[in-house]
Protein backbone atom coordinates (compact mmCIF):
# COMPACT_ATOMS: atom_id res chain seq x y z
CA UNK A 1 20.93 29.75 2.85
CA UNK A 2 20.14 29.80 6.46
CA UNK A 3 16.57 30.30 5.84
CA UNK A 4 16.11 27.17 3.73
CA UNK A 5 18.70 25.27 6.13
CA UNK A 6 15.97 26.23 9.10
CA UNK A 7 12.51 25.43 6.49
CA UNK A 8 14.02 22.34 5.92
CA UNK A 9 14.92 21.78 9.43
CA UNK A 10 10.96 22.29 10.32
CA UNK A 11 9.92 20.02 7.31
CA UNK A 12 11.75 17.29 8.82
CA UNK A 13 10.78 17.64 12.39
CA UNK A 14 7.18 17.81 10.76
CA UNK A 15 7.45 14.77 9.22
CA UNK A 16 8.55 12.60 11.74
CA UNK A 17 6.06 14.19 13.99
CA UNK A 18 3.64 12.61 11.69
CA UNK A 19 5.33 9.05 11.41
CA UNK A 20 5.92 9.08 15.32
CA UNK A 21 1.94 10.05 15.76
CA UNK A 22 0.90 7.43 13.42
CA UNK A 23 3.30 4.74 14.90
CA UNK A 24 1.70 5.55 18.33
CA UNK A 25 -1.33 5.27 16.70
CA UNK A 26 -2.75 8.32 17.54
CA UNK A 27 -3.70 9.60 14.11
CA UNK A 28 -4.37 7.27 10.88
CA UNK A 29 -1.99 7.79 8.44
CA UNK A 30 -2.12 8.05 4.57
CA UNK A 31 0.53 7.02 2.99
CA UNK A 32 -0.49 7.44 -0.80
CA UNK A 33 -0.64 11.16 0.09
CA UNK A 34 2.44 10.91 2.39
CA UNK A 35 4.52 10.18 -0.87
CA UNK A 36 2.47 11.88 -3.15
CA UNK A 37 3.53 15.57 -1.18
CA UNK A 38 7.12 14.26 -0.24
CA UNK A 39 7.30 13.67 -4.18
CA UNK A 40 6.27 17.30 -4.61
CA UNK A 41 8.24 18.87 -2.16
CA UNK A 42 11.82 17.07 -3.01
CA UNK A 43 10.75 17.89 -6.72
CA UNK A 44 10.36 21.52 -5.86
CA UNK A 45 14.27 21.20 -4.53
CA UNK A 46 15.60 19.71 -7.20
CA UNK A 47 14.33 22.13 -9.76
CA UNK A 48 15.64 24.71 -7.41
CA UNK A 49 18.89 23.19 -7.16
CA UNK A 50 18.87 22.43 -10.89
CA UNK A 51 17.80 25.76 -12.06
CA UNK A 52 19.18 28.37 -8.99
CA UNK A 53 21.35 27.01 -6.76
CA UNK A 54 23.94 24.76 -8.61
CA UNK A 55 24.36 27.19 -10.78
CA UNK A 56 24.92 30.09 -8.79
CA UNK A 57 27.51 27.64 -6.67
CA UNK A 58 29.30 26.87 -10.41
CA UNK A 59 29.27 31.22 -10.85
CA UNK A 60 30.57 31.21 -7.67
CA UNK A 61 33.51 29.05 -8.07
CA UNK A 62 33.99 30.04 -11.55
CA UNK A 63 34.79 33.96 -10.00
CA UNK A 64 36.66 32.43 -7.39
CA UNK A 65 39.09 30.77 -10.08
CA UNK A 66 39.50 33.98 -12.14
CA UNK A 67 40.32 36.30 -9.22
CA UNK A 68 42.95 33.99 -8.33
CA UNK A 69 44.39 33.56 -12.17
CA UNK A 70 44.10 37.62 -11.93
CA UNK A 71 46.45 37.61 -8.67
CA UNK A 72 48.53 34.83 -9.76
CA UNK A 73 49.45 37.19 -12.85
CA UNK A 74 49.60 40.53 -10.96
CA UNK A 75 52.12 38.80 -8.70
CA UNK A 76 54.06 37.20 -11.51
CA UNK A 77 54.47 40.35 -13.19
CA UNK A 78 56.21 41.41 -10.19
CA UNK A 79 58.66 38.41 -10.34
CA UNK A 80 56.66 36.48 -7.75
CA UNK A 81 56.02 32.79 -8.71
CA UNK A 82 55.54 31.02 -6.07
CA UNK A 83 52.21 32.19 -4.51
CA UNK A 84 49.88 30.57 -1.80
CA UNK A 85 46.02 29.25 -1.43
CA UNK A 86 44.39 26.32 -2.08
CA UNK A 87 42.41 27.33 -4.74
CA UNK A 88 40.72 23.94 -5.46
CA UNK A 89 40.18 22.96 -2.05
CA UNK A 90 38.29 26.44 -1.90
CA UNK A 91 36.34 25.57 -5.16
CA UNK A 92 35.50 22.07 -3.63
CA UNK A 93 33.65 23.62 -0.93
CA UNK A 94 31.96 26.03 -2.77
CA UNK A 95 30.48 23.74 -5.27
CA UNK A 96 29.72 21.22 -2.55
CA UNK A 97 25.49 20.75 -2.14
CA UNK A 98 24.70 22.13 1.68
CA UNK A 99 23.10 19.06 3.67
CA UNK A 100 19.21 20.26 3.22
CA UNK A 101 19.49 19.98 -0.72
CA UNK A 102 21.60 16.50 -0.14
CA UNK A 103 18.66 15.41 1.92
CA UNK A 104 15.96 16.69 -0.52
CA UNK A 105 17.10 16.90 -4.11
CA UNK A 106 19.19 14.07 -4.00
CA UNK A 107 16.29 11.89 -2.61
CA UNK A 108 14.13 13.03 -5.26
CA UNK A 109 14.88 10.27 -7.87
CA UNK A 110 14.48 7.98 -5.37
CA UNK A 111 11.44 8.92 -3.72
CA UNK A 112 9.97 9.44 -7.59
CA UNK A 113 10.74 5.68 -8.55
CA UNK A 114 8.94 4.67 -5.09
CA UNK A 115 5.78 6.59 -5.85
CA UNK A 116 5.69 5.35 -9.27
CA UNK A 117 6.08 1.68 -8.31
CA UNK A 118 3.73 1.76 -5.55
CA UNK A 119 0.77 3.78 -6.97
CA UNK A 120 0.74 2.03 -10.30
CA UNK A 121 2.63 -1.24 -9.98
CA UNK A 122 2.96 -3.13 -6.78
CA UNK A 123 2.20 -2.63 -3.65
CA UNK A 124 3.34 -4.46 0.03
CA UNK A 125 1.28 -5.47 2.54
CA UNK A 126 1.47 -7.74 6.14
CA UNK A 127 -1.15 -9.41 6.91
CA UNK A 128 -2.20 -8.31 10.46
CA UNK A 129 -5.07 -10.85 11.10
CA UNK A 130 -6.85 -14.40 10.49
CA UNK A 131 -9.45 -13.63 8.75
CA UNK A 132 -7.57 -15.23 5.52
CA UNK A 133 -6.12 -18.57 7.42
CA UNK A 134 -5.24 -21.00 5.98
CA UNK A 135 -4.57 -19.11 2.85
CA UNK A 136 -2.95 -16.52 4.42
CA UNK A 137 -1.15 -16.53 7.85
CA UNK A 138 -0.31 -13.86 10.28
CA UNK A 139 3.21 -12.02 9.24
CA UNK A 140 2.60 -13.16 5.53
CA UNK A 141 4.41 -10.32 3.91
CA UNK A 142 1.98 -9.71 0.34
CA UNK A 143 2.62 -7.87 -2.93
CA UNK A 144 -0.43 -6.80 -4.75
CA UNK A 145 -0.84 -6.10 -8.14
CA UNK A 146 -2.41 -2.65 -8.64
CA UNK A 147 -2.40 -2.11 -11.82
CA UNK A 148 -4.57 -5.71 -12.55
CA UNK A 149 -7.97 -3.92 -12.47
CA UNK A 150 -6.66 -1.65 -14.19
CA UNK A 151 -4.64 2.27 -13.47
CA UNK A 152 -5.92 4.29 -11.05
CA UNK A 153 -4.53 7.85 -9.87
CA UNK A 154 -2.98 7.99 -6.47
CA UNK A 155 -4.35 9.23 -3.31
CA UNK A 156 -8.32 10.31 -5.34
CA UNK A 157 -7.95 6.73 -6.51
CA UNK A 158 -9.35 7.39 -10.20
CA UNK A 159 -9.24 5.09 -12.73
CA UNK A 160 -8.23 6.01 -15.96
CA UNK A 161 -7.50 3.10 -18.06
CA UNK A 162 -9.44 -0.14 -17.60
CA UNK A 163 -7.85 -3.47 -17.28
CA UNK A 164 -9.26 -6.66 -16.07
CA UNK A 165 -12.63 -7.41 -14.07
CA UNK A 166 -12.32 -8.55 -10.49
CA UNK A 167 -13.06 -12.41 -10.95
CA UNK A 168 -15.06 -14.63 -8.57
CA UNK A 169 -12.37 -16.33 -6.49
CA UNK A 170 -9.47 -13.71 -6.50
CA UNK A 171 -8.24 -12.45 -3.04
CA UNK A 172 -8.58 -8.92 -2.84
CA UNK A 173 -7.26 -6.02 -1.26
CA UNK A 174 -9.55 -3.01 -0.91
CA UNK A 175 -10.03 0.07 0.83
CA UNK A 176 -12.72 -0.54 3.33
CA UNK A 177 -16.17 0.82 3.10
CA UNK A 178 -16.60 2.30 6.39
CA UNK A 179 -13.35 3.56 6.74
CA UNK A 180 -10.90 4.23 3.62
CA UNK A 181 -8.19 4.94 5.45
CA UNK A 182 -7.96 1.21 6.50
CA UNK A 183 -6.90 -1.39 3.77
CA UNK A 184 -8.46 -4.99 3.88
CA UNK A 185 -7.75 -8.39 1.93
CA UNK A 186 -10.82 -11.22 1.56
CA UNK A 187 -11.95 -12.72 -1.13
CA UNK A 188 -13.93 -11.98 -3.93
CA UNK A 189 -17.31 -14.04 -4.02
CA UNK A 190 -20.11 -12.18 -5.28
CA UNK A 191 -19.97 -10.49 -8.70
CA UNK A 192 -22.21 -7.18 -9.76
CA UNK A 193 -25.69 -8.70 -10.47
CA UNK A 194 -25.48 -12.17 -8.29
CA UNK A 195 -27.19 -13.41 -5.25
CA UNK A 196 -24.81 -14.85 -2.60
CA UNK A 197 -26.11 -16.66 0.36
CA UNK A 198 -24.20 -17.90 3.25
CA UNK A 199 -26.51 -20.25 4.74
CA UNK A 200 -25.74 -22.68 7.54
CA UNK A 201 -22.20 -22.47 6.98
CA UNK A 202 -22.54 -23.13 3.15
CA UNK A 203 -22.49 -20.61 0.32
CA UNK A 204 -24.47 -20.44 -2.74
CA UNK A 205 -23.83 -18.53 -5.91
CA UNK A 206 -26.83 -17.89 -7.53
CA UNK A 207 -28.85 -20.53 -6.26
CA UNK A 208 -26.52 -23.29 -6.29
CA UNK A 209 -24.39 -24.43 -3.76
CA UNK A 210 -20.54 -23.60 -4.67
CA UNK A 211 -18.50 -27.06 -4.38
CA UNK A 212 -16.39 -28.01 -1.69
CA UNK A 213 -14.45 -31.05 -0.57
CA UNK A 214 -13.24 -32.03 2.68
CA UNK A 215 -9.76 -31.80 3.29
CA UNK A 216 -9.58 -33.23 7.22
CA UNK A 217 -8.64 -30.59 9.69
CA UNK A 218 -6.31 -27.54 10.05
CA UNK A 219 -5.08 -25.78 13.05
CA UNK A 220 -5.70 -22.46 13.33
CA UNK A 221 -2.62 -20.35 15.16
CA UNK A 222 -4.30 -17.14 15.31
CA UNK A 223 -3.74 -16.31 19.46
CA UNK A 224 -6.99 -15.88 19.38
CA UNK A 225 -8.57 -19.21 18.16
CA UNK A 226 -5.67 -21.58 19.18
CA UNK A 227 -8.24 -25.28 18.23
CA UNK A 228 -8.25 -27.50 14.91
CA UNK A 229 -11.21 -26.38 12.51
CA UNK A 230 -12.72 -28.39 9.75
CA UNK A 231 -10.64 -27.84 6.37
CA UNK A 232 -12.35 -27.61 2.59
CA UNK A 233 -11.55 -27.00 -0.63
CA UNK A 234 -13.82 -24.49 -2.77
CA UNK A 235 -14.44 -24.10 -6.07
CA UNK A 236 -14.96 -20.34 -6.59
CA UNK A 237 -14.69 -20.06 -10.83
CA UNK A 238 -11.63 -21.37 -11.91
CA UNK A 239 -10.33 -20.92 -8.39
CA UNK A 240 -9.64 -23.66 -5.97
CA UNK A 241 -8.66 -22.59 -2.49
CA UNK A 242 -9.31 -23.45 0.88
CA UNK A 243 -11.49 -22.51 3.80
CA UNK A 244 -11.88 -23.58 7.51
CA UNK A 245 -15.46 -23.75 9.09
CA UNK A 246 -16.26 -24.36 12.59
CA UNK A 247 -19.04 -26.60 12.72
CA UNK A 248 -19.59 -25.69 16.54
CA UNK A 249 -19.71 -21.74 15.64
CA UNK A 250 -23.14 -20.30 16.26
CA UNK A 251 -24.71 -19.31 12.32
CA UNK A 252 -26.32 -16.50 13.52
CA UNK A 253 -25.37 -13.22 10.93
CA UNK A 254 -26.24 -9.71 11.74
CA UNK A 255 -25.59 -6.55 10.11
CA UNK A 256 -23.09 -4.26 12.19
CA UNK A 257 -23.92 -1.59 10.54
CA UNK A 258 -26.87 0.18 8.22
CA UNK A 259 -24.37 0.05 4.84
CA UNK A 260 -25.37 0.87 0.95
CA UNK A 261 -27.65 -1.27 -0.37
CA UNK A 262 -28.19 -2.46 3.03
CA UNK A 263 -32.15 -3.46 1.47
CA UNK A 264 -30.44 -5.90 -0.75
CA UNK A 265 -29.56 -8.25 2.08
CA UNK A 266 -32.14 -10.47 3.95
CA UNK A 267 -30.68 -12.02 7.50
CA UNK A 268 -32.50 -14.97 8.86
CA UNK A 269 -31.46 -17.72 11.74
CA UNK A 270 -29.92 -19.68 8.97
CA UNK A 271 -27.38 -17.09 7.25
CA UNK A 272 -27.47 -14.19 4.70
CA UNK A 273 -28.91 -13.58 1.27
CA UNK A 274 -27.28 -10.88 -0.85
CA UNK A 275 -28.42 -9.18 -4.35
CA UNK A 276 -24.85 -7.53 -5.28
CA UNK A 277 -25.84 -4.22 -6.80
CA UNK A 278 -23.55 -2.81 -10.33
CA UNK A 279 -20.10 -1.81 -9.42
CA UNK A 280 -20.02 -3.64 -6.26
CA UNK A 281 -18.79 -6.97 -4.84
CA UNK A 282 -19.41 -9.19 -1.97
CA UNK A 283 -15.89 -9.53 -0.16
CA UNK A 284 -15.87 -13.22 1.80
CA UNK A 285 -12.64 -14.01 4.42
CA UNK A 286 -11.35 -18.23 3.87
CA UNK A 287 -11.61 -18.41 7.83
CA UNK A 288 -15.26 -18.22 7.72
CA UNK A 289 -16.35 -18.47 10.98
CA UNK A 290 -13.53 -15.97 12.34
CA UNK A 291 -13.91 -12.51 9.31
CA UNK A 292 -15.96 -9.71 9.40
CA UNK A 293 -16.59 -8.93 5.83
CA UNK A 294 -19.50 -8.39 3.37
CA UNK A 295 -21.87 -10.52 5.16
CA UNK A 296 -21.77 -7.74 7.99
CA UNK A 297 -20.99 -4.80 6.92
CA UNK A 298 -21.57 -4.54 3.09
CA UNK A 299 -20.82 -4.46 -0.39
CA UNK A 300 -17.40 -3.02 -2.04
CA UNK A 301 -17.62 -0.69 -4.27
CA UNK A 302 -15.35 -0.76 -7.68
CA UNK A 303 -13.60 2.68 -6.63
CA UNK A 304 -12.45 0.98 -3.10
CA UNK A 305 -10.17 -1.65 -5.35
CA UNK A 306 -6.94 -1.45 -4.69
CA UNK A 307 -5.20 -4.29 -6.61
CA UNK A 308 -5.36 -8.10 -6.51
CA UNK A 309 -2.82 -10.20 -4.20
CA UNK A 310 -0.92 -12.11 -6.15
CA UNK A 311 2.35 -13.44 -3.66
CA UNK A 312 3.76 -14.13 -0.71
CA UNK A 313 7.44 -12.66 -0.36
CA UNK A 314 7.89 -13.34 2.84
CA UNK A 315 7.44 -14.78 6.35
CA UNK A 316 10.54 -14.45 8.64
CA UNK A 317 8.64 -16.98 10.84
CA UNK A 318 8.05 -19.63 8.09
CA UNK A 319 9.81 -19.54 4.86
CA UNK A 320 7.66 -22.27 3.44
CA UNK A 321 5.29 -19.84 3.10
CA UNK A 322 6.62 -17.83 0.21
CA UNK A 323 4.81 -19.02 -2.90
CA UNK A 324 1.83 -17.86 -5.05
CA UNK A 325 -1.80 -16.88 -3.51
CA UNK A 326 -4.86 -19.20 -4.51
């Protein structure tokens, strides 16, 4: 008992090593396999307290019972009744679960329903930039929908049963390309097989030059823009949502860095020109002047998908902003 009181002891300084490092930002943390091994590991206690300890404790109290019905009748055979011990307080404490398995079995259903939700239902996310203004502010707390495109195995992210395409318009959250241990959220724009070009500040799909209406101006209160920017809606598909555009901004587009398919793209003074290869997508932010996305630094491939955002929950700084994501 002391052993496992001491491995559990070390599991939990380990693990808040980890979350302390990660808060302090000096390691990345993953937290699909953070819950995938805390999953295993309180499983591993509860079948151990299932299948070992409880019942030893029950065998254990069960003994302590009959050697006290045993003395109780040796000493009433002597004329003694009246006999001392509290034999249920003792039993009480024998068959109560020592804090380690408290703290690790009896976390396991919890911990289980978690992991379930999270890897194949819904996920949270905060928005930590402005890339999205104005359809999604700084502090926006998200939930995504992960099992939309369909169900994918934790942490390997495999999917295993299909379920809807990513659609041109839908704001995405994704694993990005040149780091997977970072999550990002744009919007989808260029479908497997089209040609997107962002030129001049305008975007075409395919040749044609995607819709948009002027909706008078918006200002942006990302710290760091702070100014009113031009407002539009756009028609992506069936999708109507807005975008800012900064018609001071400089148009100039390089690519940061030398990506897949990095031959597919053509930069000019005037913009980009894309070719989306298969299983990839072109990944635009709605602040368009202020988002690094696919126009620097790539395509998205299918296995990066994480799950389509589909609400805003909450904003402690503005509830007005809990509502549905266009």
């Amino acid at each position: 008992m002391k052993a496992m009181s001491a491995l559990t002891g070390l599991l939990y300084a380990a693990l808040i090593a980890y979350l302390g490092g990660w808060y302090q930002g000096y390691w990345n943390g993953n937290f699909s396999l953070l819950l995938l091994i805390l999953t295993t590991v309180t499983l591993a206690y509860w079948l151990a307290e299932r299948f070992h300890f409880q019942p030893a404790r029950e065998r254990a109290a069960e003994a302590l019972t009959q050697h006290d019905a045993k003395r109780r009748e040796a000493l009433a055979a002597k004329g003694i009744q009246r006999v001392d011990g509290d034999v249920d307080g003792a039993r009480e404490d024998i068959l109560r679960q020592p804090w380690w398995l408290d703290w690790t079995a009896g976390l396991f259903p919890v911990i289980l329903i978690v992991f379930l939700l999270r890897s194949f239902m819904f996920e949270p996310f905060k928005i930590p930039s402005g890339s999205m203004v104005p359809t999604l502010l700084i502090g926006d707390l998200i939930l995504v929908n992960k099992f939309h495109y369909g169900i994918r195995l934790p942490v390997i992210n495999k999917k295993i049963i299909a379920n809807n395409d990513v659609q041109r318009g839908d704001v995405v959250v994704f694993r990005y390309p040149q780091n997977p241990s970072i999550d990002y959220i744009k919007r989808a724009v260029g479908l497997p097989g089209d040609e997107v070009a962002y030129l001049n500040q305008k975007l075409y799909i395919n040749g044609k030059e995607v819709e948009t209406k002027s909706e008078g101006e918006f200002f942006d209160e990302d710290p760091n823009s702070m100014r009113f920017r031009s407002r539009f809606t756009e028609k992506l598909g069936a999708v109507d949502h807005q975008i800012l555009v900064n018609p001071a901004a400089r148009p100039l587009i390089s690519r940061m860095y030398d990506f897949p398919y990095s031959k597919n793209c053509k930069y000019t003074l005037e913009g980009v020109t894309c070719k989306v290869p298969a299983g990839h997508y072109f990944m635009m932010g709605d602040n368009r002047d202020n988002s690094q996305d696919s126009r620097f630094w790539g395509f998205v491939p299918d296995e990066n998908i994480v799950g389509r955002a589909f609400v805003v929950w909450m904003n402690f700084g503005n509830l007005k902003r809990i509502g549905s994501i266009q």
